[in-house]
N, C-alpha and C. Protein backbone atom coordinates (compact mmCIF):
# COMPACT_ATOMS: atom_id res chain seq x y z
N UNK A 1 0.84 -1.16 0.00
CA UNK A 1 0.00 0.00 0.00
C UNK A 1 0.89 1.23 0.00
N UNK A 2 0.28 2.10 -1.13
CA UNK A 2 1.30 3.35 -1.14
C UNK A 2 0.75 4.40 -0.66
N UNK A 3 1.31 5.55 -0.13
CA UNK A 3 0.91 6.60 0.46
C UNK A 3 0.80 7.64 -0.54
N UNK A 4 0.21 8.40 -0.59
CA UNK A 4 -0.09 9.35 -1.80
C UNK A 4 0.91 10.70 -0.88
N UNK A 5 1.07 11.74 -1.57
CA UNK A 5 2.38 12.57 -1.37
C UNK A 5 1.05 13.51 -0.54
N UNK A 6 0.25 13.35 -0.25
CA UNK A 6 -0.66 14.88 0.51
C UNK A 6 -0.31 13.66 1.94
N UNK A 7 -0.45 12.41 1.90
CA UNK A 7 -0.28 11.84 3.02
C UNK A 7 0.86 11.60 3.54
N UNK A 8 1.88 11.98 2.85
CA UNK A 8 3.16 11.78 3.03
C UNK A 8 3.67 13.19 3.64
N UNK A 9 2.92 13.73 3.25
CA UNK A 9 3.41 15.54 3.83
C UNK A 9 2.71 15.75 5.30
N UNK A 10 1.33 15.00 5.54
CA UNK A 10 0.79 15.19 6.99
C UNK A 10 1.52 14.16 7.38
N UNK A 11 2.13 12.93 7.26
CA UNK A 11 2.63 11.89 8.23
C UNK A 11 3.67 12.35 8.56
N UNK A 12 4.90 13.43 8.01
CA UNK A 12 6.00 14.15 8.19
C UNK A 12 5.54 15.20 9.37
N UNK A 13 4.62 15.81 9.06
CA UNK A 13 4.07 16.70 9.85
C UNK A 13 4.07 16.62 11.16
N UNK A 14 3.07 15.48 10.90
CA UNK A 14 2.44 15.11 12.43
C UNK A 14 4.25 14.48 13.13
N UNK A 15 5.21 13.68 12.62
CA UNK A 15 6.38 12.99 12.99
C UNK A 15 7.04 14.01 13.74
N UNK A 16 7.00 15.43 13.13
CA UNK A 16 7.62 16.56 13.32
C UNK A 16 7.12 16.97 14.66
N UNK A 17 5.65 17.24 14.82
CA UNK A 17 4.99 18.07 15.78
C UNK A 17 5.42 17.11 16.99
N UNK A 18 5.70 15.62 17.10
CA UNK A 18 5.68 14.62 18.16
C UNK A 18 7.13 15.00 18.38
N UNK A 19 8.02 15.13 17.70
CA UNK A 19 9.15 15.22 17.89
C UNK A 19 9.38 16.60 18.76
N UNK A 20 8.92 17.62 17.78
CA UNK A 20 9.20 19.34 18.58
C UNK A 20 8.01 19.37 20.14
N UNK A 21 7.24 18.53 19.88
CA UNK A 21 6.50 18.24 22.05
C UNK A 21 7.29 17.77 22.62
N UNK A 22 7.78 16.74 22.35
CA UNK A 22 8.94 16.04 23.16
C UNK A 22 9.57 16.46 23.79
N UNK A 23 10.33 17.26 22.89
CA UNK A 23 11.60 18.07 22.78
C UNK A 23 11.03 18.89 24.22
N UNK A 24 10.14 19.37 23.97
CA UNK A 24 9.19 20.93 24.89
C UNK A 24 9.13 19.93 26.41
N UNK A 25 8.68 18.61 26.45
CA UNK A 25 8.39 18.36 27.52
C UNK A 25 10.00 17.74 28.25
N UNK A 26 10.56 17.45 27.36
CA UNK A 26 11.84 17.39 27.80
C UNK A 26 12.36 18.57 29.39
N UNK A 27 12.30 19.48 27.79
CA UNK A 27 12.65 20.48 28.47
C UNK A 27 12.08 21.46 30.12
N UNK A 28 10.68 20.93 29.61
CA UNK A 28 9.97 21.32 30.72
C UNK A 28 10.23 20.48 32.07
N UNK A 29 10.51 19.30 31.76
CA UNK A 29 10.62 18.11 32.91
C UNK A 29 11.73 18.78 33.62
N UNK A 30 12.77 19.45 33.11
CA UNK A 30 14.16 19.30 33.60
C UNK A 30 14.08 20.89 34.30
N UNK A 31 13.40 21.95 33.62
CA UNK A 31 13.04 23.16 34.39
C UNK A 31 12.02 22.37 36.07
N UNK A 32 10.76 21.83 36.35
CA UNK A 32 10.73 21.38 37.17
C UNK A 32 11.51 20.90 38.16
N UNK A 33 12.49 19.91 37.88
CA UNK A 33 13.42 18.94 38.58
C UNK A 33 14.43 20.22 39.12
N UNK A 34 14.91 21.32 38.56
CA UNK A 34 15.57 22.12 38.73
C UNK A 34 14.97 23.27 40.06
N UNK A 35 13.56 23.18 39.72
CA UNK A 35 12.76 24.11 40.62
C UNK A 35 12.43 23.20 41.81
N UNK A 36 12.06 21.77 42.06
CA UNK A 36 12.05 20.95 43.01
C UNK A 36 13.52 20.81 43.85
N UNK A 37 14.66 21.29 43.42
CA UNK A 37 16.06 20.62 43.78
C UNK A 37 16.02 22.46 44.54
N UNK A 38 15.70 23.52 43.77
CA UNK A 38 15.59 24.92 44.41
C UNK A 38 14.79 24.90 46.02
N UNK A 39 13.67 24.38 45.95
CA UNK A 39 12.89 24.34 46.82
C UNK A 39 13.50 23.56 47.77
N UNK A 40 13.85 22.19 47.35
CA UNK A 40 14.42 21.62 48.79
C UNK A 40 15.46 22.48 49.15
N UNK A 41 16.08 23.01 48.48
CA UNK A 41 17.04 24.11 49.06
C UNK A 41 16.85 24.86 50.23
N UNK A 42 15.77 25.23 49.89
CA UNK A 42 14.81 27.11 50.51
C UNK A 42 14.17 25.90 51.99
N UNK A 43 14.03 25.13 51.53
CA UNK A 43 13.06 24.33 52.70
C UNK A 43 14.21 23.82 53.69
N UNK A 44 15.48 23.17 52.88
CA UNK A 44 16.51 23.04 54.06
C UNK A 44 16.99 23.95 55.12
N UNK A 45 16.73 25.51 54.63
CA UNK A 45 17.27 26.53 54.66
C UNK A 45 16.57 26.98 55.78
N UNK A 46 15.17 27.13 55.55
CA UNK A 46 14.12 27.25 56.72
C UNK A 46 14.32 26.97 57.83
N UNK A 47 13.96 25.25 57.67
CA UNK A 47 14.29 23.77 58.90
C UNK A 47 15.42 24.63 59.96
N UNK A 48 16.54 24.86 59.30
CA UNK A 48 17.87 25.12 59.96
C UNK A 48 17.62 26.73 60.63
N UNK A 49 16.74 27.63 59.94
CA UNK A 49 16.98 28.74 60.90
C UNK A 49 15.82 28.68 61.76
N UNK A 50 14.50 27.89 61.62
CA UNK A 50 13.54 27.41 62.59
C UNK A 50 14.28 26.66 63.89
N UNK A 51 15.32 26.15 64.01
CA UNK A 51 16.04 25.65 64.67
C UNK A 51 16.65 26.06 65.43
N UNK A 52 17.58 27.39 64.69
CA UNK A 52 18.12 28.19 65.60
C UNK A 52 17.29 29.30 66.37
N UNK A 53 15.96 30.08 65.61
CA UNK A 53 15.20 30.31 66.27
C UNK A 53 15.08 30.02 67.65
N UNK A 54 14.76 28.27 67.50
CA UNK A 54 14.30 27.61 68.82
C UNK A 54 15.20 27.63 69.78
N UNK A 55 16.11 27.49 69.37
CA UNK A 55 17.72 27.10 70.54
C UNK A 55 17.81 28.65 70.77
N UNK A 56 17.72 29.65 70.40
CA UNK A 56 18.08 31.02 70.64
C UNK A 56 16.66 31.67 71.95
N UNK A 57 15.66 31.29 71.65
CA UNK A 57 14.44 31.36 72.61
C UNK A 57 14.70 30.75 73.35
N UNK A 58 14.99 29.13 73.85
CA UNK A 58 15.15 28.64 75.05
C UNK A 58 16.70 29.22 75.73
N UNK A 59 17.04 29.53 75.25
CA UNK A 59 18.53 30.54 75.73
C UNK A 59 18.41 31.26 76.37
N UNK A 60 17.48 32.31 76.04
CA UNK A 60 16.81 33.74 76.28
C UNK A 60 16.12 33.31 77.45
N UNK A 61 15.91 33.61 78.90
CA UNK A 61 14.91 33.23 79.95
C UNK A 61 13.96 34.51 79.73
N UNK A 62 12.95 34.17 80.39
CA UNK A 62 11.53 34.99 79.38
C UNK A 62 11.57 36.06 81.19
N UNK A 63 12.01 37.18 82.09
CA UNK A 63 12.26 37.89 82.77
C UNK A 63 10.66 37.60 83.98
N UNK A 64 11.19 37.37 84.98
CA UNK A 64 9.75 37.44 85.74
C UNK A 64 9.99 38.27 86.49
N UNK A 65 8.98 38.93 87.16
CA UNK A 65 8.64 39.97 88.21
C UNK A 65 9.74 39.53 89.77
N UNK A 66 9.76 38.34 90.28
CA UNK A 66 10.39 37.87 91.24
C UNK A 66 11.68 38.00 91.20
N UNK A 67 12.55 37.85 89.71
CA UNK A 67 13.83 38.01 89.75
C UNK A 67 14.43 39.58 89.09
N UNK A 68 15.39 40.36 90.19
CA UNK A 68 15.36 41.22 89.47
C UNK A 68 16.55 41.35 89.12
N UNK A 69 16.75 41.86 87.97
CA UNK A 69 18.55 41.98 87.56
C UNK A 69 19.37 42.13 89.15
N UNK A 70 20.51 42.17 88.96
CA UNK A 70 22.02 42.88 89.44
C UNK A 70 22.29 44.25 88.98
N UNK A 71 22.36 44.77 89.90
CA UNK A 71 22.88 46.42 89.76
C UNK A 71 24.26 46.12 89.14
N UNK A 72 24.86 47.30 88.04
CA UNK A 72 25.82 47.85 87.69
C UNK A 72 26.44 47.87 88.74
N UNK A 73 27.81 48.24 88.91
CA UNK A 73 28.93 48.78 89.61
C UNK A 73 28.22 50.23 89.83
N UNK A 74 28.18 50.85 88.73
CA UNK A 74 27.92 52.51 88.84
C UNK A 74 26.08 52.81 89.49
N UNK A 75 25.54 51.66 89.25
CA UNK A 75 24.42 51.71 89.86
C UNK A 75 24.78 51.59 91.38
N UNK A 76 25.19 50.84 91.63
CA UNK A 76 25.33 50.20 93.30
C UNK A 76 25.92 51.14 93.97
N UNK A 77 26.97 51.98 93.31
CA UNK A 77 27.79 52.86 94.23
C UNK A 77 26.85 53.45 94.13
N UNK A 78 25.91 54.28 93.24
CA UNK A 78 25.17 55.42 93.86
C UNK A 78 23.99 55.45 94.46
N UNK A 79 23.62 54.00 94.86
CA UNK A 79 22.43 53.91 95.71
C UNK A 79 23.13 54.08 96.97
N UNK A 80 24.48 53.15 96.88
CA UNK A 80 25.23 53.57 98.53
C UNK A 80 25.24 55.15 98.97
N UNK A 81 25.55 55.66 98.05
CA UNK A 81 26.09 57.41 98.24
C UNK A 81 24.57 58.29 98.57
N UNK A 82 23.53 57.51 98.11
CA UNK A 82 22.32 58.12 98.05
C UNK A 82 21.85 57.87 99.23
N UNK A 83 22.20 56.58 100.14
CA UNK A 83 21.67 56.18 101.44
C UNK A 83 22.55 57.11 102.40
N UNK A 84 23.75 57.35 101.91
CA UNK A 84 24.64 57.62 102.98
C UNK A 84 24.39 59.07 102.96
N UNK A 85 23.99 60.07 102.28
CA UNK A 85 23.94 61.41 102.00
C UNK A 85 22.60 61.71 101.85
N UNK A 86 21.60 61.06 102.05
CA UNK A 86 20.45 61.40 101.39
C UNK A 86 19.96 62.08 100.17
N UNK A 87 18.77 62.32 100.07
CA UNK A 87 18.43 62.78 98.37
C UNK A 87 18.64 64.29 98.54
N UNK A 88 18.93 65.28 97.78
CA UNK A 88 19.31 66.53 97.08
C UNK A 88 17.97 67.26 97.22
N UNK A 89 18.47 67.99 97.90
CA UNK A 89 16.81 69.25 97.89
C UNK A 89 16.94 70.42 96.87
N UNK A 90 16.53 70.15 95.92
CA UNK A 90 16.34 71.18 94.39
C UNK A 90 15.96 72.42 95.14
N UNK A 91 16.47 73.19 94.44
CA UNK A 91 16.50 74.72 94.77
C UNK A 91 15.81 75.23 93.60
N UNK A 92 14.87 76.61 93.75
CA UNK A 92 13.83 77.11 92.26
C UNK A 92 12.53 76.02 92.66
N UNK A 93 11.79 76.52 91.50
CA UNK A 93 10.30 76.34 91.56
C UNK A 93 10.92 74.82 91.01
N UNK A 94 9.96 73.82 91.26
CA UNK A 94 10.06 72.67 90.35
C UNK A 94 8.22 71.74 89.98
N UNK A 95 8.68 71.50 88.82
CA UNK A 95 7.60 71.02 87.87
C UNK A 95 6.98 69.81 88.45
N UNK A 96 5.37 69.45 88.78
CA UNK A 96 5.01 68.97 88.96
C UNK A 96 3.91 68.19 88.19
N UNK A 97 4.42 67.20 87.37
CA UNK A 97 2.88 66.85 86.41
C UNK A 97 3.89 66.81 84.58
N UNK A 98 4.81 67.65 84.63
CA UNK A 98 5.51 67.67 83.63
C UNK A 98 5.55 68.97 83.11
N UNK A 99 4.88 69.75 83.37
CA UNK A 99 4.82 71.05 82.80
C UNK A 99 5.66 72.12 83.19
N UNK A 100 6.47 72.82 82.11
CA UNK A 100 7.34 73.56 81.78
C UNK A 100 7.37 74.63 83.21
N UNK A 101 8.19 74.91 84.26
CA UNK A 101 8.12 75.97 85.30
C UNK A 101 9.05 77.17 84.69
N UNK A 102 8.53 78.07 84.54
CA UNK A 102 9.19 79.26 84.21
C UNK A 102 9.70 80.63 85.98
N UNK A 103 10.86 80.30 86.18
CA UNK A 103 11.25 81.20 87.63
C UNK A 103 10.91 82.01 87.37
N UNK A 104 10.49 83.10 88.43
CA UNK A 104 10.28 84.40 88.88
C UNK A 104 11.70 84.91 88.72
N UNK A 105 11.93 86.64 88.38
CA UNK A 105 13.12 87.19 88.19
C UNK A 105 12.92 87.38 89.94
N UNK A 106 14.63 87.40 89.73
CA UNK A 106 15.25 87.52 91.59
C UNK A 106 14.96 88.91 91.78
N UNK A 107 14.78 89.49 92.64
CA UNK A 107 14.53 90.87 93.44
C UNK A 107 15.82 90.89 94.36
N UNK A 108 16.74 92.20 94.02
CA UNK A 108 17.44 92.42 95.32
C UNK A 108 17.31 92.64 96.56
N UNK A 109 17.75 91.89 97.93
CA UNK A 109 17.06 92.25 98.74
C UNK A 109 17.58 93.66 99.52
N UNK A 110 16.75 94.01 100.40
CA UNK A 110 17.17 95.29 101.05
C UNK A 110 18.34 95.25 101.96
């Protein structure tokens, strides 16, 4: 059985079009595999700083009301100096509430 040349030109055709999909899904398969191999990347990447996250929070103690820091050096001396001398009596008007005190001009006295 012979093929007549109009059938010989679509059986080329169609040989062609199977060949140039191929080719396409080839190509496409290997863009995927490339984007799956990316992702486990990004996902390894995650895992590992979710991790350190975690180890960096249990590190950190979360501060309660009961424990209170340690004074500085420069703190401690001046609570001593503050017990031992008592507190400073401000001289001039002083602000109560936050608001700006503007002094009275001094008067010479007689």
């Amino acid at each position: 059985m012979s093929l007549s040349l109009e059938d010989r030109a679509s059986l080329f055709e169609i040989k062609w079009a199977q060949q140039k999909t191929g080719d396409e899904i080839a190509v496409l398969n290997s863009r995927i595999d490339a984007q799956r191999d990316d992702l486990k990347g990004i996902l390894d990447q995650i895992t590992i700083l979710a991790s350190r996250i975690d180890s960096l929070q249990s590190l950190t103690p979360v501060p309660s009301a009961a424990s209170e820091p340690p004074l500085s050096p420069a703190r401690a001396a001046s609570s001593v100096a503050r017990k031992r001398f008592g507190r400073s009596k401000s001289e001039g008007p002083v602000s109560v509430g936050g608001a700006p005190v503007i002094a009275a001009p001094k008067t010479a006295e007689p």
